[in-house]
C-alpha atoms as a PDB file:
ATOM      1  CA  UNK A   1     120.991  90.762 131.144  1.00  0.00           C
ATOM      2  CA  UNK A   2     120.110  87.707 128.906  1.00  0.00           C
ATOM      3  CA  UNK A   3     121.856  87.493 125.858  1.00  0.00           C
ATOM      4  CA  UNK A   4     120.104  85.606 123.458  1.00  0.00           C
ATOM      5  CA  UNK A   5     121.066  86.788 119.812  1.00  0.00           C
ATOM      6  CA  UNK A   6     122.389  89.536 117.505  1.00  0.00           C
ATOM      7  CA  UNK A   7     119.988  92.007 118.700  1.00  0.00           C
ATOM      8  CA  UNK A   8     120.922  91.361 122.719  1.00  0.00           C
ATOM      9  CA  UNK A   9     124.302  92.047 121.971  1.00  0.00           C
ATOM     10  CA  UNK A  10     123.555  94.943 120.318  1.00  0.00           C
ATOM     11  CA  UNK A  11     121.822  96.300 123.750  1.00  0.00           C
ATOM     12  CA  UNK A  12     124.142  95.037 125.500  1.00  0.00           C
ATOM     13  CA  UNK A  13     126.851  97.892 123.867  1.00  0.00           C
ATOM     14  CA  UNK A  14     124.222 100.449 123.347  1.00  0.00           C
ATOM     15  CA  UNK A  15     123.083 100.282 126.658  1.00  0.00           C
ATOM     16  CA  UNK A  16     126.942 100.851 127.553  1.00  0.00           C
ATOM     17  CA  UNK A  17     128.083 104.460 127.661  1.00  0.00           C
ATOM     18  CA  UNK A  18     131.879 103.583 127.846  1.00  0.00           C
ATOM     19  CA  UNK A  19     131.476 100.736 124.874  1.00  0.00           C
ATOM     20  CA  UNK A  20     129.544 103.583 123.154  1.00  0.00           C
ATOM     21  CA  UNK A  21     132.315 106.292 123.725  1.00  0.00           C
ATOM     22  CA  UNK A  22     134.800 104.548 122.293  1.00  0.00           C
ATOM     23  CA  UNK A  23     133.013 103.281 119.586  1.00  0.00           C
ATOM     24  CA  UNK A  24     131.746 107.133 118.536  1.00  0.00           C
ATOM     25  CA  UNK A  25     135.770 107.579 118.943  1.00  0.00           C
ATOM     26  CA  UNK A  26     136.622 105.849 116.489  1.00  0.00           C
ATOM     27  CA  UNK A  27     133.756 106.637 113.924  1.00  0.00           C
ATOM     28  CA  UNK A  28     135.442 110.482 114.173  1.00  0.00           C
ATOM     29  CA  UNK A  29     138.032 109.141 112.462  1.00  0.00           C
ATOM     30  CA  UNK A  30     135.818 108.726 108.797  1.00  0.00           C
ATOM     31  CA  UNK A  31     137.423 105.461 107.677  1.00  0.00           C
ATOM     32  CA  UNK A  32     136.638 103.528 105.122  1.00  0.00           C
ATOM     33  CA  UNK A  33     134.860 100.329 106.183  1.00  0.00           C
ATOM     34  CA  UNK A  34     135.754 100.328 110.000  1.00  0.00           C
ATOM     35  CA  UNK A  35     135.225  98.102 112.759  1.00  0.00           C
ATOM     36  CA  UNK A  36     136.368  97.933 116.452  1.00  0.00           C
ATOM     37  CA  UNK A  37     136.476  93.838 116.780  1.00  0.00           C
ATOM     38  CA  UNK A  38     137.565  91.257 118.628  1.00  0.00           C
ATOM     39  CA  UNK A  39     138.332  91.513 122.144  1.00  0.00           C
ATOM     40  CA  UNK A  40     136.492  94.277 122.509  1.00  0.00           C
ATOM     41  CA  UNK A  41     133.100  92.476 121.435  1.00  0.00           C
ATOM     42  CA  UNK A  42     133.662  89.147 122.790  1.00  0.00           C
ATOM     43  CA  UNK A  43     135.011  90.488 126.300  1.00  0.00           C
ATOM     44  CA  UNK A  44     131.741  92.359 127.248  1.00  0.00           C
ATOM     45  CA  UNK A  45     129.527  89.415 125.561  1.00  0.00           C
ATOM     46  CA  UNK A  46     131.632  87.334 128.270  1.00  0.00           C
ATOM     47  CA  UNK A  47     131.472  89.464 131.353  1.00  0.00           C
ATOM     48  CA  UNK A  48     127.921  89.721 131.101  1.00  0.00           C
ATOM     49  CA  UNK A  49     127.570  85.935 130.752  1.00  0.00           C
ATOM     50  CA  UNK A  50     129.823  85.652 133.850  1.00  0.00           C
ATOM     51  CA  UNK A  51     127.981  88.133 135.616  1.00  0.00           C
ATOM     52  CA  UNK A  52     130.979  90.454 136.291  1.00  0.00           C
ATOM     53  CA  UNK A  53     130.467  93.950 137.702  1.00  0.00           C
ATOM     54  CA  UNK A  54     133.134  95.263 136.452  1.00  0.00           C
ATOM     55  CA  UNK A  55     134.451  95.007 132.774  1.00  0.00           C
ATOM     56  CA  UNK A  56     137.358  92.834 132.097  1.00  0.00           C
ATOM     57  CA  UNK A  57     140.632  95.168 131.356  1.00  0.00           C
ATOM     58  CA  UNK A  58     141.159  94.658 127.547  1.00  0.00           C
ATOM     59  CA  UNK A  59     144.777  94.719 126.079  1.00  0.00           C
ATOM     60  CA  UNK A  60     143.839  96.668 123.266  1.00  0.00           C
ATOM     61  CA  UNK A  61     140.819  97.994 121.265  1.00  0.00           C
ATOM     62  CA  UNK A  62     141.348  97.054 117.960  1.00  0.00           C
ATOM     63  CA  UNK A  63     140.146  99.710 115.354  1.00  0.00           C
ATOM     64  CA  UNK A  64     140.062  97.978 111.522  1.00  0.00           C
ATOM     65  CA  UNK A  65     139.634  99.372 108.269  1.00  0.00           C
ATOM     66  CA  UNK A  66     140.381  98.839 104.705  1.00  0.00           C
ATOM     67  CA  UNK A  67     141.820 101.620 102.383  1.00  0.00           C
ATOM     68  CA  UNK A  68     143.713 100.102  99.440  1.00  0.00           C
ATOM     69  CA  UNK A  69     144.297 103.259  98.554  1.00  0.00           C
ATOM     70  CA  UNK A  70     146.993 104.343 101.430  1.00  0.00           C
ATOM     71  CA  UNK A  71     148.691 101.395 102.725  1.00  0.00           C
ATOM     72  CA  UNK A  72     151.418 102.932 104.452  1.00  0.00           C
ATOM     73  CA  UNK A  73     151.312 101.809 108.324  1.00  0.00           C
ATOM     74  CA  UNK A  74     152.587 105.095 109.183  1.00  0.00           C
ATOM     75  CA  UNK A  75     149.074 106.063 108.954  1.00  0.00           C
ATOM     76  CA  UNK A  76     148.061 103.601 111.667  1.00  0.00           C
ATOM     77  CA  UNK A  77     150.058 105.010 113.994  1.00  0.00           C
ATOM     78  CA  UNK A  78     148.714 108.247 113.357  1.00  0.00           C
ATOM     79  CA  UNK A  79     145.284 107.301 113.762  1.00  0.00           C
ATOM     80  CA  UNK A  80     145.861 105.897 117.300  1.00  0.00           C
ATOM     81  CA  UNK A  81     147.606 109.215 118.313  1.00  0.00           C
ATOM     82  CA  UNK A  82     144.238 111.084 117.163  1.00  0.00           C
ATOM     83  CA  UNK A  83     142.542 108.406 119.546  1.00  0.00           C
ATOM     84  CA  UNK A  84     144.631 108.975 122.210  1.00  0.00           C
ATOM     85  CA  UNK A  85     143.822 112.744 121.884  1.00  0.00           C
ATOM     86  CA  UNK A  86     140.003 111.729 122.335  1.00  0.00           C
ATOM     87  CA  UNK A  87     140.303 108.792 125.011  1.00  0.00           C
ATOM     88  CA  UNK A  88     143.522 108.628 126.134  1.00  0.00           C
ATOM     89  CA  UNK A  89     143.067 105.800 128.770  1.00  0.00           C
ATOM     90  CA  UNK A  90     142.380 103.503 125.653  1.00  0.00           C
ATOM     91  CA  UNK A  91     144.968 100.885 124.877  1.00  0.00           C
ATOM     92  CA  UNK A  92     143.983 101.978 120.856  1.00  0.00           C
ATOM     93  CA  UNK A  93     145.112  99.392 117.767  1.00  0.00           C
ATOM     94  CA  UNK A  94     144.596 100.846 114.974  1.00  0.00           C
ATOM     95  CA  UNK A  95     144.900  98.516 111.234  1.00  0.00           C
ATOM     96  CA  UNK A  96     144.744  98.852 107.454  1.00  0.00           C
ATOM     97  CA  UNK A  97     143.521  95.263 106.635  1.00  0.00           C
ATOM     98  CA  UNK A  98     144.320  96.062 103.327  1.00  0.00           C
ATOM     99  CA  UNK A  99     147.971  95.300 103.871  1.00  0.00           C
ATOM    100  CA  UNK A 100     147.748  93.042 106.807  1.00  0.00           C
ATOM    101  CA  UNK A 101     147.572  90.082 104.293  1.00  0.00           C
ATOM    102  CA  UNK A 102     151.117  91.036 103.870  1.00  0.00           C
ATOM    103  CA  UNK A 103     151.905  90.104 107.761  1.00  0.00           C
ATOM    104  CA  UNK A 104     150.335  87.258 107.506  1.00  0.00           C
ATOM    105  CA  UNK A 105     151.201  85.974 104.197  1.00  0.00           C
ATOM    106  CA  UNK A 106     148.196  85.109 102.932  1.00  0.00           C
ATOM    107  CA  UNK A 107     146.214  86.541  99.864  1.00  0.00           C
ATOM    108  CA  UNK A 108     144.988  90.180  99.672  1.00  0.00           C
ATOM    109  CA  UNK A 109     141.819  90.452 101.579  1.00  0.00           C
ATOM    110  CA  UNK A 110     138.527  91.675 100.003  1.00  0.00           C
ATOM    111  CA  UNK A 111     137.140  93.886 102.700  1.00  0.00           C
ATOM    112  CA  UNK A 112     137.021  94.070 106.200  1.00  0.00           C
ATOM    113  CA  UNK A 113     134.212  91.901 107.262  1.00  0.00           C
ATOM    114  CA  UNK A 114     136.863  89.393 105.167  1.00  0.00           C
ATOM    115  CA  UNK A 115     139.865  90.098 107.638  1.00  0.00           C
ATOM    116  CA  UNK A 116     137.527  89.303 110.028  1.00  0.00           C
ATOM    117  CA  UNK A 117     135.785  86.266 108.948  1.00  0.00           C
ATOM    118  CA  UNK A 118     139.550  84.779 108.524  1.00  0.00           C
ATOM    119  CA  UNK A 119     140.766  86.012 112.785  1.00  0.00           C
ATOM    120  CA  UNK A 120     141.779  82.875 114.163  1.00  0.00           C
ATOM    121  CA  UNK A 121     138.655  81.685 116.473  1.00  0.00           C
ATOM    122  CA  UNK A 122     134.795  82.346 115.643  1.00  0.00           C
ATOM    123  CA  UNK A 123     134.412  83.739 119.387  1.00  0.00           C
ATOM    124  CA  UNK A 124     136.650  86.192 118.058  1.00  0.00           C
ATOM    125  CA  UNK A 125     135.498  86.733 114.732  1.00  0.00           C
ATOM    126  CA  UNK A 126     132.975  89.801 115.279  1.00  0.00           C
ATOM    127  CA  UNK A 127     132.994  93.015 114.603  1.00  0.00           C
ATOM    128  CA  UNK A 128     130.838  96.722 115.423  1.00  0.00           C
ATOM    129  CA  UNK A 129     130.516  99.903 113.389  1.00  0.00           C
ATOM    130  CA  UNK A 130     127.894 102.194 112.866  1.00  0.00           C
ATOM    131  CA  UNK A 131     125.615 101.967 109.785  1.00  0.00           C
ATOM    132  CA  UNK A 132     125.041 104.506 107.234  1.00  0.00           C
ATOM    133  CA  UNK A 133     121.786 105.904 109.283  1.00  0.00           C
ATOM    134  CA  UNK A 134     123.982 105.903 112.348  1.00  0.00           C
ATOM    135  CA  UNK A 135     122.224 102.293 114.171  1.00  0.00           C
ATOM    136  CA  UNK A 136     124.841  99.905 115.787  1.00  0.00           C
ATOM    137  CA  UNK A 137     125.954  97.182 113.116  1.00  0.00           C
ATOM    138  CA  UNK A 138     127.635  94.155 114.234  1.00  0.00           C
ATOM    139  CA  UNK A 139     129.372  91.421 111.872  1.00  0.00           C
ATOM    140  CA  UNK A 140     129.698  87.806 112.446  1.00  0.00           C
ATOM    141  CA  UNK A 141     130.796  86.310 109.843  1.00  0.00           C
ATOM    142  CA  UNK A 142     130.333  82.930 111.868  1.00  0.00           C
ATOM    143  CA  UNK A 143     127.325  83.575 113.869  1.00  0.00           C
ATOM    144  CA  UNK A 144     126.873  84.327 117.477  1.00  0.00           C
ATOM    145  CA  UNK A 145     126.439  81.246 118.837  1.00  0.00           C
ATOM    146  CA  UNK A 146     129.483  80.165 119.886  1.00  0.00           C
ATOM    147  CA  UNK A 147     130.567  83.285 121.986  1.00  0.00           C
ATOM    148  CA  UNK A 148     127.121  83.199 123.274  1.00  0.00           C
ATOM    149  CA  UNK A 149     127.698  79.761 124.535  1.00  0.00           C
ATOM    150  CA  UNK A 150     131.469  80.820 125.449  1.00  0.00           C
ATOM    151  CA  UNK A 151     132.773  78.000 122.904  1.00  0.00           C
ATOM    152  CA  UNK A 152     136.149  79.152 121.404  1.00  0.00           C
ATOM    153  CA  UNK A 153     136.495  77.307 118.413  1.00  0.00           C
ATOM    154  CA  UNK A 154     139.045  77.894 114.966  1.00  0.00           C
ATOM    155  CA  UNK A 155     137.398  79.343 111.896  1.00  0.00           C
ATOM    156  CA  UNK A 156     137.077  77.566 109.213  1.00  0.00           C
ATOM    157  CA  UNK A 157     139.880  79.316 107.474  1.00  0.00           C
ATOM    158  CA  UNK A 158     142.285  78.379 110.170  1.00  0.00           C
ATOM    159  CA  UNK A 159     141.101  75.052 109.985  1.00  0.00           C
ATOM    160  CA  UNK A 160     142.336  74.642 106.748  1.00  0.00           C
ATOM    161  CA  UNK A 161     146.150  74.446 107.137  1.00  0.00           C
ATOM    162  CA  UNK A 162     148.199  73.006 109.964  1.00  0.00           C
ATOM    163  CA  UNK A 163     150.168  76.049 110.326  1.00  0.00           C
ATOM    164  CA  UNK A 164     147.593  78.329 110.958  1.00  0.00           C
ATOM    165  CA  UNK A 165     146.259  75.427 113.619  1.00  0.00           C
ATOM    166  CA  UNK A 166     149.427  75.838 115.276  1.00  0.00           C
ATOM    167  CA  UNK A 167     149.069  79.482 115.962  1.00  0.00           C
ATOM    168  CA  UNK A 168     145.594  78.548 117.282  1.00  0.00           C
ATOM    169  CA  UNK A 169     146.512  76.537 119.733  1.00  0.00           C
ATOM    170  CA  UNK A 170     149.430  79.372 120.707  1.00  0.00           C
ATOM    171  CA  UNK A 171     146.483  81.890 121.252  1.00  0.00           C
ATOM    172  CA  UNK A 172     144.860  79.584 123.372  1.00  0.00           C
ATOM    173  CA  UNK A 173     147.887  78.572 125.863  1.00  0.00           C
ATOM    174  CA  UNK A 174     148.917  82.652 126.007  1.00  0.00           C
ATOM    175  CA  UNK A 175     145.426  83.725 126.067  1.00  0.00           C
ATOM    176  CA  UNK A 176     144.058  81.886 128.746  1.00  0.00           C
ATOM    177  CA  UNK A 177     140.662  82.214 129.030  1.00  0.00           C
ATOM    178  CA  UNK A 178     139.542  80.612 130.959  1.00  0.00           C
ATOM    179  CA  UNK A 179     141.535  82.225 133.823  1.00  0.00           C
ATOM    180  CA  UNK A 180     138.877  85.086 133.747  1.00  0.00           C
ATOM    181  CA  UNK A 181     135.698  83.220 131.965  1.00  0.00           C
ATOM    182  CA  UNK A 182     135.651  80.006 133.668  1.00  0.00           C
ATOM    183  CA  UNK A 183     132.411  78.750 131.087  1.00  0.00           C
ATOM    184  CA  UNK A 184     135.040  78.622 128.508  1.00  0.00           C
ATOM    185  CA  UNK A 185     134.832  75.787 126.310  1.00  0.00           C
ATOM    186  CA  UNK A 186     137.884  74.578 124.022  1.00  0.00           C
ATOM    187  CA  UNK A 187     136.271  72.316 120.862  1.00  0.00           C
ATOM    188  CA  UNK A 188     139.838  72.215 119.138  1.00  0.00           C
ATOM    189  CA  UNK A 189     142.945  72.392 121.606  1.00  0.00           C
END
């Protein structure tokens, strides 16, 4: 499969009955403003660019949402023991974005498409939920291109302050890559 934009992509996963399963897993849950992101989307963009057979083993499928109106992490935890109930071979991660700021010590965030657009590498910054009239939706708050072309790059938000540079380059050392996509292209080490 060619993956050429947005709409590719969003073949790509619909066209994927595991990607889709876990996905629909997740939406049984009813959260407000929820996403699976990350790994999860950039992993299978990758494998197909690489050509791999088999999907790439993910470390964790990372379930966001943003309820400022129950905050306690407690929650969390319950929601990935629900998950497990549905899927239990899923390594599920489940997060309230609306206290993560606290974590991270950074201002409140707005939404989750917010959390998102601030993750530490545009590759990374993406995000799929289902729509109101039950399509496929996927965020990039930074475009496609880069995880099309396999370009790992920092936001602009880490960009902005050394520290958050410094876990950047962290990721990228204990990440790693290009150990299993070996198109990967570092702009900022």
């Amino acid at each position: 499969m060619d993956l050429r934009g947005q709409d590719d992509i969003l073949l790509a996963f619909r066209n994927d009955p595991r990607m889709m399963e876990i996905l629909e897993a997740a939406q049984t849950l009813n959260l407000k403003d929820w996403w699976i992101c990350a790994g999860f989307v950039r992993s299978k963009i990758w494998d197909i660019i690489h050509n791999f057979r088999e999907p790439t083993r993910i470390d964790d499928v990372d379930v966001v949402y943003f309820d400022k109106t129950n905050t306690d992490k407690a929650n969390e935890k319950g929601y990935e023991q629900k998950l497990k109930q549905i899927l239990p071979s899923v390594p599920w991660s489940v997060k309230n974005e609306a206290r993560m700021h606290l974590i991270n010590g950074i201002s409140p965030y707005t939404s989750t498409q917010d959390a998102i657009s601030k993750f530490p590498e545009t590759a990374t910054a993406l995000g799929l939920t289902f729509a109101n009239d039950g399509s496929l939706h996927l965020t990039a708050p930074h475009g496609v291109e880069d995880v099309l072309n396999v370009i790992v790059r920092p936001t602009p938000y880490f960009l902005e302050s050394s520290d958050r540079m410094r876990i950047y380059s962290r990721r990228l050392k204990q990440k790693n890559w290009k150990a299993t996509w070996n198109q990967v292209t570092y702009l900022v080490e």
